[in-house]
Protein backbone atom coordinates (compact mmCIF):
# COMPACT_ATOMS: atom_id res chain seq x y z
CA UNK A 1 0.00 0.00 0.00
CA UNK A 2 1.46 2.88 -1.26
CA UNK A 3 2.12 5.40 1.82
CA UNK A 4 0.56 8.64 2.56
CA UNK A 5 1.68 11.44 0.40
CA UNK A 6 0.86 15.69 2.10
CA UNK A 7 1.94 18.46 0.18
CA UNK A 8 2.87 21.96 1.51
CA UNK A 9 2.08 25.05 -0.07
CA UNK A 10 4.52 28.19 0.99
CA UNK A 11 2.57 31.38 0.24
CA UNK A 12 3.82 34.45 -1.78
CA UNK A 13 5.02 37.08 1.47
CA UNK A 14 3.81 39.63 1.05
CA UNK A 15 4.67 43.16 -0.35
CA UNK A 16 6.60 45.70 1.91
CA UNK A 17 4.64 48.65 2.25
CA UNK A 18 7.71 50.33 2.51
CA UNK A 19 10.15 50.59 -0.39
CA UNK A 20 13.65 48.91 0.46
CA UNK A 21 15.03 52.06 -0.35
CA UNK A 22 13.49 54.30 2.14
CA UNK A 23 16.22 54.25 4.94
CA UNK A 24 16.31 55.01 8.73
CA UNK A 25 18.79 58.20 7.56
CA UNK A 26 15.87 59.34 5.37
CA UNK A 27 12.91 58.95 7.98
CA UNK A 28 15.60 61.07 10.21
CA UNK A 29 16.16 63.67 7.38
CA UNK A 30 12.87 64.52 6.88
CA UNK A 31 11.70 64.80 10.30
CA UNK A 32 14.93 66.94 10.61
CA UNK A 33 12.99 69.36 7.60
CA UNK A 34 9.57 69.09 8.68
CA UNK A 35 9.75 68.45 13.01
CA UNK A 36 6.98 65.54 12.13
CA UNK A 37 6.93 62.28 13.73
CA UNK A 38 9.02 59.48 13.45
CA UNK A 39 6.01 57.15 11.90
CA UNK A 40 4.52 60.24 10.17
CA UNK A 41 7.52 60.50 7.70
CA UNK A 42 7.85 56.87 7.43
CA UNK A 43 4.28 56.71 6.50
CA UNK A 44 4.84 60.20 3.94
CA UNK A 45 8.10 58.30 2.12
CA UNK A 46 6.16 55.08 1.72
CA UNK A 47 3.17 57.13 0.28
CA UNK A 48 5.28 58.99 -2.10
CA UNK A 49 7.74 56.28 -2.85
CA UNK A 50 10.94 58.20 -1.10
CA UNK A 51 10.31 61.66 -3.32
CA UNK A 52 10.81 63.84 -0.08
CA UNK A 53 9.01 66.30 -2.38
CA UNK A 54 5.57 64.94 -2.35
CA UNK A 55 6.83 63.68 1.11
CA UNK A 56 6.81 67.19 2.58
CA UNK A 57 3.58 67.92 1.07
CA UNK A 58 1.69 65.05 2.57
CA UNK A 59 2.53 66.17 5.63
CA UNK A 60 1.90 69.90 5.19
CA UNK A 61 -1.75 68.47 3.85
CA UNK A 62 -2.15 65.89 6.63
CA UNK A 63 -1.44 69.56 9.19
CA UNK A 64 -3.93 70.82 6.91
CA UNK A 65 -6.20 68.57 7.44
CA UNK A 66 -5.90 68.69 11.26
CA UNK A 67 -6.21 72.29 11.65
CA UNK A 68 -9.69 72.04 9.70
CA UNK A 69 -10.88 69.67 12.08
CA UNK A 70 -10.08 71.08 15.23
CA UNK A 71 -10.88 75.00 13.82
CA UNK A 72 -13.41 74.91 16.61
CA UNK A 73 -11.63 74.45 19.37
CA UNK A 74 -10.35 76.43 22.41
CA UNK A 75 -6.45 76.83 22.42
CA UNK A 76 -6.27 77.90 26.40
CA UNK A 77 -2.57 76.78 26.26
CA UNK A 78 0.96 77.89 24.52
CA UNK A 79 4.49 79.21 25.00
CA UNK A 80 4.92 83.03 25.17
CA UNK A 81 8.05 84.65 24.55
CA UNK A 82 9.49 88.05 24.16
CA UNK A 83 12.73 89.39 23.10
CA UNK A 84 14.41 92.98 22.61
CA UNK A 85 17.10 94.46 20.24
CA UNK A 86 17.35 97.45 21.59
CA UNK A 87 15.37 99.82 20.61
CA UNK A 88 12.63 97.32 19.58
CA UNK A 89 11.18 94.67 21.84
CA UNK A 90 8.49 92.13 20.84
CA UNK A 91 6.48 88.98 22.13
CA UNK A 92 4.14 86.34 20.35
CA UNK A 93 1.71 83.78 21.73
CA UNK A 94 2.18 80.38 20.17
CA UNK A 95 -1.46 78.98 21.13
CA UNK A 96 -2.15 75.00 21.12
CA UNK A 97 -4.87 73.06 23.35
CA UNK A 98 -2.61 70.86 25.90
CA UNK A 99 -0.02 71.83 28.35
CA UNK A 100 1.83 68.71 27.34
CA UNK A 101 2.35 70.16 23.61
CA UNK A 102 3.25 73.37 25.07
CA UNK A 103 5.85 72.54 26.94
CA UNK A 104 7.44 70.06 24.09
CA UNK A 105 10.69 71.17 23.37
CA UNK A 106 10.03 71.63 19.11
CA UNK A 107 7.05 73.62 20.09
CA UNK A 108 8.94 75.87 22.26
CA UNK A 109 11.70 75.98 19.18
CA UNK A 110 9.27 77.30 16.86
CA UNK A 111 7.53 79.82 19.14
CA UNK A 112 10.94 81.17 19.23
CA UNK A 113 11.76 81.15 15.76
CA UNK A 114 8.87 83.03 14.91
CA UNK A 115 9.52 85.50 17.18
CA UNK A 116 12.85 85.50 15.93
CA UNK A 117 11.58 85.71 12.30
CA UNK A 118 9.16 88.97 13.39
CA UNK A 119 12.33 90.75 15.72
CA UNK A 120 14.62 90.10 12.60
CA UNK A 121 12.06 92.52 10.03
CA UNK A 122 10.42 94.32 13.17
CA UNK A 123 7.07 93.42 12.12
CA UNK A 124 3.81 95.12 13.79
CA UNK A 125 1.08 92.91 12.57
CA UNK A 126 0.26 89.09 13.01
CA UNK A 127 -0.44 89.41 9.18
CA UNK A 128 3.01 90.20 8.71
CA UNK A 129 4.93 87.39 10.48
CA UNK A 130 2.64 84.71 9.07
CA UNK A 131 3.90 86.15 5.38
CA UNK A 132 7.32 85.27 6.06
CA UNK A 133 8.93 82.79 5.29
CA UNK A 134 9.99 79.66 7.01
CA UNK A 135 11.28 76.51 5.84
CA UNK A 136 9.41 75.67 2.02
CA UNK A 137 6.81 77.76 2.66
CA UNK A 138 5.23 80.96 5.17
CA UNK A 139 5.08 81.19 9.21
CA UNK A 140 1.51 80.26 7.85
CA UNK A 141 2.66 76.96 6.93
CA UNK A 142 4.29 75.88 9.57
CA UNK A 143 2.12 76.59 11.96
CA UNK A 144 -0.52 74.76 9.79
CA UNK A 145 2.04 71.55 9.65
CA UNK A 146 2.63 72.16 13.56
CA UNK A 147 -1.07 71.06 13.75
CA UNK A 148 -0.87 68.26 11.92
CA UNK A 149 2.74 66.64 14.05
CA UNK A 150 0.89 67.73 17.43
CA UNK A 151 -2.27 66.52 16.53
CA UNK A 152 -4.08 69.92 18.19
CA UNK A 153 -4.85 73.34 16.99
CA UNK A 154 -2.58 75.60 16.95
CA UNK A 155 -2.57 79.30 16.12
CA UNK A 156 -0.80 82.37 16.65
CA UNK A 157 -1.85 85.63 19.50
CA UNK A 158 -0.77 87.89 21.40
CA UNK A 159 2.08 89.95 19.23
CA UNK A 160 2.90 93.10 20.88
CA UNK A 161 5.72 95.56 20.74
CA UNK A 162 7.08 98.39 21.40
CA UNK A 163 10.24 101.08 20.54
CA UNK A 164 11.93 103.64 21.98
CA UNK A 165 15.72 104.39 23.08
CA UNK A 166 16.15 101.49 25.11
CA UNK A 167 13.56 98.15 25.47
CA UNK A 168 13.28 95.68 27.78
CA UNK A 169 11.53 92.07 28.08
CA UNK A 170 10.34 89.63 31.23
CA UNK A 171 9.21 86.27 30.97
CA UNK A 172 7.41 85.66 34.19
CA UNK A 173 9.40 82.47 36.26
CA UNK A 174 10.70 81.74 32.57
CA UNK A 175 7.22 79.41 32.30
CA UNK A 176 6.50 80.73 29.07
CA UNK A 177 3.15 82.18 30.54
CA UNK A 178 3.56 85.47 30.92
CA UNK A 179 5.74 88.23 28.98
CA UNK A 180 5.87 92.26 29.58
CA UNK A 181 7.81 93.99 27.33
CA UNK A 182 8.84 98.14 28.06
CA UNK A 183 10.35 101.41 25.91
CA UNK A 184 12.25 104.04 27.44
CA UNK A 185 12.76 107.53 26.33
CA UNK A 186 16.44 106.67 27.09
CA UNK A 187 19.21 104.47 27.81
CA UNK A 188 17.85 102.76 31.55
CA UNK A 189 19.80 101.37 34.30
CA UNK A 190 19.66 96.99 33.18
CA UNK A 191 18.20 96.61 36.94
CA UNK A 192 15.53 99.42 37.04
CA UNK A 193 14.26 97.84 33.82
CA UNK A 194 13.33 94.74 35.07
CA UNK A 195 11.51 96.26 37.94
CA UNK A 196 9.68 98.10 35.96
CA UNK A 197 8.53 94.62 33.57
CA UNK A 198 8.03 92.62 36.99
CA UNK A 199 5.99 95.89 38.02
CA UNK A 200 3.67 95.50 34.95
CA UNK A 201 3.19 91.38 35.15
CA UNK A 202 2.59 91.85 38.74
CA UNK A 203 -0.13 94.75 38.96
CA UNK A 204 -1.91 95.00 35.31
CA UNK A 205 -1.65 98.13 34.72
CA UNK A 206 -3.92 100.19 31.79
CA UNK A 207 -2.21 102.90 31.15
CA UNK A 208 1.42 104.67 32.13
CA UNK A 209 -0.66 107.37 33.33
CA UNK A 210 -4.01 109.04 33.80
CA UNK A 211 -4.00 110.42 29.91
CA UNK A 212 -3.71 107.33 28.73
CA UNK A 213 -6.83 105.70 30.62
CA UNK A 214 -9.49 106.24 27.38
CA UNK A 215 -12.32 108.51 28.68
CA UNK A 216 -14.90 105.89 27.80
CA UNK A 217 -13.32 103.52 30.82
CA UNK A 218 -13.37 106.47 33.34
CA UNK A 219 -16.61 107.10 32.83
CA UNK A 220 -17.54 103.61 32.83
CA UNK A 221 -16.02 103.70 36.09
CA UNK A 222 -17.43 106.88 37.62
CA UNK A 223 -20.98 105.54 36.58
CA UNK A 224 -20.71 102.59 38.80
CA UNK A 225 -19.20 104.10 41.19
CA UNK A 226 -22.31 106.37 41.37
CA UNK A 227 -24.75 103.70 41.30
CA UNK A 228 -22.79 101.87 43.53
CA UNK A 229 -22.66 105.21 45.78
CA UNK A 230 -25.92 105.02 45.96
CA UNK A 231 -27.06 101.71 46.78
CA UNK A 232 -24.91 102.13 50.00
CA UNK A 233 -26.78 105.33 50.77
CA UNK A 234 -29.80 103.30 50.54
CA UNK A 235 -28.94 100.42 52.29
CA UNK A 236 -27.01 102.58 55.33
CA UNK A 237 -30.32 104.26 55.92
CA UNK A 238 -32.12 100.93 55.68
CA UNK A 239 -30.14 99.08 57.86
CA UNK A 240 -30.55 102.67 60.45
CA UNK A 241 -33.99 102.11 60.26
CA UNK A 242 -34.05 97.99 61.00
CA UNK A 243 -32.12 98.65 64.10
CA UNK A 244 -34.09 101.59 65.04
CA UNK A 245 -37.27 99.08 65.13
CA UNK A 246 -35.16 96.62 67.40
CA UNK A 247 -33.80 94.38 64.26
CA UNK A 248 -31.11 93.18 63.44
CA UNK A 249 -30.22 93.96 59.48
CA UNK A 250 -28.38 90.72 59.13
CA UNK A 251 -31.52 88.65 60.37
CA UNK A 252 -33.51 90.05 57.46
CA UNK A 253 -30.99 90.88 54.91
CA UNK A 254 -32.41 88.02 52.48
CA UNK A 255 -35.85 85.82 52.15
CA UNK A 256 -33.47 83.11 52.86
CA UNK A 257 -32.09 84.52 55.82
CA UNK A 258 -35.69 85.52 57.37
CA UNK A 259 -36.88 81.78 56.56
CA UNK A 260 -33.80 80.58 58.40
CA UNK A 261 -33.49 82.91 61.22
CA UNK A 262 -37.41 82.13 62.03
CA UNK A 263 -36.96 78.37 61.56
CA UNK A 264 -34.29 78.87 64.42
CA UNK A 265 -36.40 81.11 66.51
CA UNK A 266 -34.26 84.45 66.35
CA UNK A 267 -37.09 86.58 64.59
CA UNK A 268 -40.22 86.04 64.47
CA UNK A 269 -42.74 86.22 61.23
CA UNK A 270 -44.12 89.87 62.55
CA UNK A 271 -40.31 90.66 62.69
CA UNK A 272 -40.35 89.72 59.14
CA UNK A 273 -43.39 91.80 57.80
CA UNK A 274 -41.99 94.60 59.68
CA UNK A 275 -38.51 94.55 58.32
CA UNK A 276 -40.00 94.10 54.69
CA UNK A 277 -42.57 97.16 55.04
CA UNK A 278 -39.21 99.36 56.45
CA UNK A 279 -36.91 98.29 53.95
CA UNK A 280 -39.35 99.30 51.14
CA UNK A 281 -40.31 102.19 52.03
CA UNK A 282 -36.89 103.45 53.72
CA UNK A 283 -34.92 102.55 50.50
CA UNK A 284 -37.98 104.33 48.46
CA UNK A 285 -37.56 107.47 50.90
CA UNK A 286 -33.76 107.49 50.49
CA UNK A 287 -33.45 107.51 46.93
CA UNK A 288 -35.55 110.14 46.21
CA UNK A 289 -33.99 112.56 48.46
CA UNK A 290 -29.81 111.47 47.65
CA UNK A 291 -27.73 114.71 48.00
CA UNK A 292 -26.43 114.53 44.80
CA UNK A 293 -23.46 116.92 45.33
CA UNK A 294 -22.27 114.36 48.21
CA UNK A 295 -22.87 111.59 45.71
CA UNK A 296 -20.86 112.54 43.18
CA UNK A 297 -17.79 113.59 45.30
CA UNK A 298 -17.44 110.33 46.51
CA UNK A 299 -17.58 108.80 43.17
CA UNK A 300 -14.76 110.68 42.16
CA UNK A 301 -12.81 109.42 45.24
CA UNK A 302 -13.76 106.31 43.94
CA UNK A 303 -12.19 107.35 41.08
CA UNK A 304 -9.19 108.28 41.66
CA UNK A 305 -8.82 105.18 43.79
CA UNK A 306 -9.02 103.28 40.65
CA UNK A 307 -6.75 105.19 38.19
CA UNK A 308 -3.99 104.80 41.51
CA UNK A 309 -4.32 101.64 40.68
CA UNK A 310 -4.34 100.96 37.17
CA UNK A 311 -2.10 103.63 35.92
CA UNK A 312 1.37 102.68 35.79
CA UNK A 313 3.29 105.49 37.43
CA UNK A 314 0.67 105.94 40.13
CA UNK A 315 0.97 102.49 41.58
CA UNK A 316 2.88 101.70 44.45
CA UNK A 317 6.29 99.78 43.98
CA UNK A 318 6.52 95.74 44.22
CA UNK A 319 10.03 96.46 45.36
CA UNK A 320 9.51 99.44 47.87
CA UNK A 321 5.38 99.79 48.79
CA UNK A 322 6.99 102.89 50.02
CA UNK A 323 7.27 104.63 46.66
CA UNK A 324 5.47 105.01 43.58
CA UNK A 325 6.60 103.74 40.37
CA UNK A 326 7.14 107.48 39.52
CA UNK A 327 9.51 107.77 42.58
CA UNK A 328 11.53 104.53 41.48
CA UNK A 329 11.78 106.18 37.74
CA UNK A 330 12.89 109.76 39.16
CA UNK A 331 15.27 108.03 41.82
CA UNK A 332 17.16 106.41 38.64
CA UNK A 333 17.24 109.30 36.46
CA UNK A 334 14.85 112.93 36.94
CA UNK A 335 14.49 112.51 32.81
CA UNK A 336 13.53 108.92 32.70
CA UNK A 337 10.08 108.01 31.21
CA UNK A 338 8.47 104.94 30.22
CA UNK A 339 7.37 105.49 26.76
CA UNK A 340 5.54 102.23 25.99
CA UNK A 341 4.37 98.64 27.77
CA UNK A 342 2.75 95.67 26.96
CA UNK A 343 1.82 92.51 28.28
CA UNK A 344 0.19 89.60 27.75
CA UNK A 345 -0.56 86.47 29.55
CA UNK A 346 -2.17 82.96 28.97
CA UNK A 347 -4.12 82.70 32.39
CA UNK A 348 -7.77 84.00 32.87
CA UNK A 349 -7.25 86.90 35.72
């Protein structure tokens, strides 16, 4: 009987999706050009059969294609830098979604060559700096194919600058977070500088002074003071009145309170209807007859309180509470002026 016979059939392997020729030195060489991922150029090379050419534009169209998905979201995140040649100082927001690609070390590189790009031609629009020209293509572009490696939106904010005799720049801790930038009328003292940045990323301030607070904010600010003025008119002769009657304000300062303070036995419910039938007709009373004079002296107080603290030169020093930011500038030098700020930060205040 003849024996058994099995036959083995070896099949084809199959195809490499990646060409033979496509090396690990020309994965490394374009991710050198284009900052995308390892697999990302891999993939590009394989797609376009090792033309680095049509290599570089799959990737700038796979950023592309990113950026238009993710158009909608918030970028709350970024690197912020500043930097100043003298007598020019500017600083740029590169914006993305996560702190993780914010603090990645290419993202970081690029904020900086952009602002790099916009010191170099002293630019003074974001329309300007995303014209020039970086790598194969615009600022544009690689912010575009920055979106695409990182996987998030990504956009540019927050340019600012300023010029004068002599400039100066602070990065807040060096986190990237927040940047002030300053002009001087003239050549200032390295140290005073600074102060002067930490003084503006410290307190906020508006303006240098009280002529550059636009009219439209004071008198924003003078109308609620009034108002504000006002209601504690009202609610001083209210609360007069309450403890006139034998109650206490804070017993019947809210339905809430009154529903709570009866519950517990501290008022009692003809407390309550007596409170209510003072309060309305007190605060009626009281703001029909408001001295308006009186009124509108303390609003300016109120003020002047408020342009102490949001005009540069008027606030008090982080260095010395002692002196104003005026006093720190004449101490330095009587004809020292700060001709220009800015600042900008990534954090809600």
């Amino acid at each position: 009987k003849p024996s058994a016979c099995r036959i083995y059939i070896r099949s084809k392997p199959a195809a490499s999706s990646t060409p033979t020729s496509i090396s690990c030195g020309d994965i490394t060489k374009l991710r050198k050009m284009t900052g995308a991922g390892m697999m990302d150029c891999k993939n590009a090379l394989a797609e376009s059969e090792g033309d680095f050419d049509k290599a570089m534009e799959i990737i700038r169209k796979k950023g592309q294609a990113v950026a238009a998905k993710r158009s909608d979201r918030e970028t709350s995140e970024g690197c912020v830098l500043a930097k100043s040649i003298g007598d020019y100082a500017a600083m740029i927001a590169l914006k993305c979604e996560t702190d993780f690609v914010a603090k990645n070390a290419d993202f970081v590189a690029l904020t900086q060559a952009i602002l790099d790009a916009a010191i170099a031609n002293k630019c003074q629009t974001l329309d300007e700096i995303k014209a020039l020209p970086m790598g194969n293509g615009t600022i544009a572009d690689a912010i575009v194919e920055r979106s695409g490696i990182t996987g998030e939106k990504t956009e540019l904010d927050g340019f600012n600058f300023v010029s004068g005799a002599c400039t100066a720049v602070y990065n807040h801790m060096n986190k990237n977070q927040l940047c002030t930038i300053v002009a001087f009328n003239k050549e200032c003292d390295a140290q005073v500088a600074h102060e002067i940045c930490m003084q503006i990323a410290a307190m906020n301030p508006i303006a240098i002074d009280e002529a550059g607070v636009p009219e439209s904010v004071k008198q924003e600010e003078i109308n609620v003071a009034i108002e504000k003025t006002k209601a504690e008119q009202v609610q001083k002769a209210v609360e007069a009145a309450l403890k006139k009657a034998g109650i206490n304000p804070s017993h019947v300062d809210s339905e809430e309170h009154m529903e709570s303070n009866m519950a517990k036995g501290w008022i009692t419910a003809e407390d309550v209807a007596k409170a209510k039938e003072i309060k309305e007709k007190v605060a009626a009373e009281k703001a029909a007859n408001l001295p308006e004079a009186m009124i509108e002296n303390i609003a300016k107080g109120r003020l002047g309180k408020f342009l102490k603290e949001v005009c540069l030169l008027k606030q008090e020093s982080i260095m010395d509470p002692k002196k104003t930011v005026a006093d720190v500038l004449k101490a330095a030098d009587p004809e020292l002026a700060v001709a220009d700020f800015k600042r900008f930060t990534l954090r809600a205040e």
